[in-house]
C-alpha atoms as a PDB file:
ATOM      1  CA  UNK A   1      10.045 -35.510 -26.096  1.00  0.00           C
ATOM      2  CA  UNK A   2       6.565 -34.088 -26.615  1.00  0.00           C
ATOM      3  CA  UNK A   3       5.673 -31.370 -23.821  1.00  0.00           C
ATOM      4  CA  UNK A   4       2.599 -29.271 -22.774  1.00  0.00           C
ATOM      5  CA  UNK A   5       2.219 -26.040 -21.051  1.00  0.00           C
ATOM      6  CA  UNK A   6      -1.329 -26.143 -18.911  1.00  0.00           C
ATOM      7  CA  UNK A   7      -1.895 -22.450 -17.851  1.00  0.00           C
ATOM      8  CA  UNK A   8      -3.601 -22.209 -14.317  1.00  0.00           C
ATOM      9  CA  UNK A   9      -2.539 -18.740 -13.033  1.00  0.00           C
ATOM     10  CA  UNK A  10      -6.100 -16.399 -14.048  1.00  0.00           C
ATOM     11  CA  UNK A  11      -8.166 -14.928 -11.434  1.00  0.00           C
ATOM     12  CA  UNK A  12     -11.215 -16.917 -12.231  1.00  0.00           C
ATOM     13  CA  UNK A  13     -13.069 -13.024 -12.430  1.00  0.00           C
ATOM     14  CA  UNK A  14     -16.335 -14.836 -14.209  1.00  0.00           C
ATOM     15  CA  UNK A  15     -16.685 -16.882 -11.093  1.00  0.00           C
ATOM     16  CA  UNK A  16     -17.008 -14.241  -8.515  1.00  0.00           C
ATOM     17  CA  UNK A  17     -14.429 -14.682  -5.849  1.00  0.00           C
ATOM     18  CA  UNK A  18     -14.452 -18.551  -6.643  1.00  0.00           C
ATOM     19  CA  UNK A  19     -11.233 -19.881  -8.364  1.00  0.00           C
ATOM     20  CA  UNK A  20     -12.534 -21.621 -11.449  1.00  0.00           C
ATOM     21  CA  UNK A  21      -9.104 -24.546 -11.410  1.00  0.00           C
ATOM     22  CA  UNK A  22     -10.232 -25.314  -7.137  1.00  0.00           C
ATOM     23  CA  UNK A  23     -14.073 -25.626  -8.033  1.00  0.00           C
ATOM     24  CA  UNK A  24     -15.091 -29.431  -7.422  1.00  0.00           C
ATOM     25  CA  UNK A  25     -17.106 -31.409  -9.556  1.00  0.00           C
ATOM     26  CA  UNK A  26     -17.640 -35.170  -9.007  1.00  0.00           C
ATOM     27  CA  UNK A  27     -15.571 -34.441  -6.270  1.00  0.00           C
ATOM     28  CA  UNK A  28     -12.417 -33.563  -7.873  1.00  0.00           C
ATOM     29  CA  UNK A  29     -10.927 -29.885  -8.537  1.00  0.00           C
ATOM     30  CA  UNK A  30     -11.249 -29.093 -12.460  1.00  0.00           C
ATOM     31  CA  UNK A  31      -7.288 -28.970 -12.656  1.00  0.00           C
ATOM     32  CA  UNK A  32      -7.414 -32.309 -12.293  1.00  0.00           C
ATOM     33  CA  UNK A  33      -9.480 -33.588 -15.150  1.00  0.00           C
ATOM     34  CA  UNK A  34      -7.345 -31.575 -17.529  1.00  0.00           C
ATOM     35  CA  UNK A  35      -3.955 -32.453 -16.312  1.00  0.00           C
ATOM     36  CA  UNK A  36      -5.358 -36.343 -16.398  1.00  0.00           C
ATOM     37  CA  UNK A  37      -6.362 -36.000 -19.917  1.00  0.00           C
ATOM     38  CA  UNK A  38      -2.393 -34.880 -20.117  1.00  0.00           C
ATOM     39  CA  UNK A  39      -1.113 -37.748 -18.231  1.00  0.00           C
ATOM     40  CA  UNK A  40      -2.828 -40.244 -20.001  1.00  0.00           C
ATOM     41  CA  UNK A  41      -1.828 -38.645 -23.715  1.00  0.00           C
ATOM     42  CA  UNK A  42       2.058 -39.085 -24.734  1.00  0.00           C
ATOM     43  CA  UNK A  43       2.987 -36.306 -23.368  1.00  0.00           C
ATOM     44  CA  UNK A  44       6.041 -36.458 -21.335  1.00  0.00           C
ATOM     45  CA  UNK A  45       5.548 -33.243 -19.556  1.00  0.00           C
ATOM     46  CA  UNK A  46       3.297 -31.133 -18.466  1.00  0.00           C
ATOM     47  CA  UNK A  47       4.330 -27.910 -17.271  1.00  0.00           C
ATOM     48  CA  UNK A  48       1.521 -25.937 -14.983  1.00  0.00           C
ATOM     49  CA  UNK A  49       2.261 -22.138 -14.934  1.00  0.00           C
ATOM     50  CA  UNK A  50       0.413 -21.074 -11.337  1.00  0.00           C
ATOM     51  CA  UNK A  51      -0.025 -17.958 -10.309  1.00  0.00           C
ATOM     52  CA  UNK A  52      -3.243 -16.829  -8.133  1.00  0.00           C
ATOM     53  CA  UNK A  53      -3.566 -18.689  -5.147  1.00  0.00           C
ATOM     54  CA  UNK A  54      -0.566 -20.946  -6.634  1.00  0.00           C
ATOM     55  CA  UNK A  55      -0.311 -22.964  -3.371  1.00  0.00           C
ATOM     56  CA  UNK A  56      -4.088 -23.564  -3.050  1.00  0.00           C
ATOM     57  CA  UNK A  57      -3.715 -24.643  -6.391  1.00  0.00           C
ATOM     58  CA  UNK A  58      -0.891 -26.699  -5.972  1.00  0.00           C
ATOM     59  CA  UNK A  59      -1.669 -29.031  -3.182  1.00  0.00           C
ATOM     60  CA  UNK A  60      -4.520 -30.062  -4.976  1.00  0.00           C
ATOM     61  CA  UNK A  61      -2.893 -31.524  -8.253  1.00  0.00           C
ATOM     62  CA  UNK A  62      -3.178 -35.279  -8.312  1.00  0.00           C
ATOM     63  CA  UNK A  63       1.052 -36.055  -7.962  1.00  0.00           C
ATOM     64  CA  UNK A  64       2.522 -37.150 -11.118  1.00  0.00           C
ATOM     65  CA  UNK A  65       6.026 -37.357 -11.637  1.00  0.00           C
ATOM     66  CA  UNK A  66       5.408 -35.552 -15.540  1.00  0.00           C
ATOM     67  CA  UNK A  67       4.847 -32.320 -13.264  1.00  0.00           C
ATOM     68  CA  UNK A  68       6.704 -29.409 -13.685  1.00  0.00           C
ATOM     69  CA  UNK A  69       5.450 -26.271 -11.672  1.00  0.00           C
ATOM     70  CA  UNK A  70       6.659 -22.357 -12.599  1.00  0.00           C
ATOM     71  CA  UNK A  71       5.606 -19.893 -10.506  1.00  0.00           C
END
């Protein structure tokens, strides 16, 4: 079983007040590019460590049972 650890729990302090893993382009918050690269790789699960604004975060991931959240 091959897993991955995708950390998504900095401040974003570069951005000025703007979380950096919400931020849309094309549309779609940057998590989501990254953890589709994952999905699509053969990994069998990806485990997102949140922490700032971890349910901001959260309800924006593109669902995918290969999910695993830790707070």
């Amino acid at each position: 079983m091959i897993k991955a650890i995708l950390l998504a729990a900095g401040r974003s302090k570069r951005l000025k007040s703007e979380n950096k893993l919400i931020k849309l382009y094309k549309k779609k918050p940057l998590i989501n590019y990254s953890l589709k690269v994952l999905h699509q790789s053969k990994v069998n699960e990806v485990i997102v460590v949140l922490g700032y604004q971890k349910n901001e975060v959260k309800k924006l991931i593109t669902k995918n049972k290969k999910n695993t959240f830790i707070y």
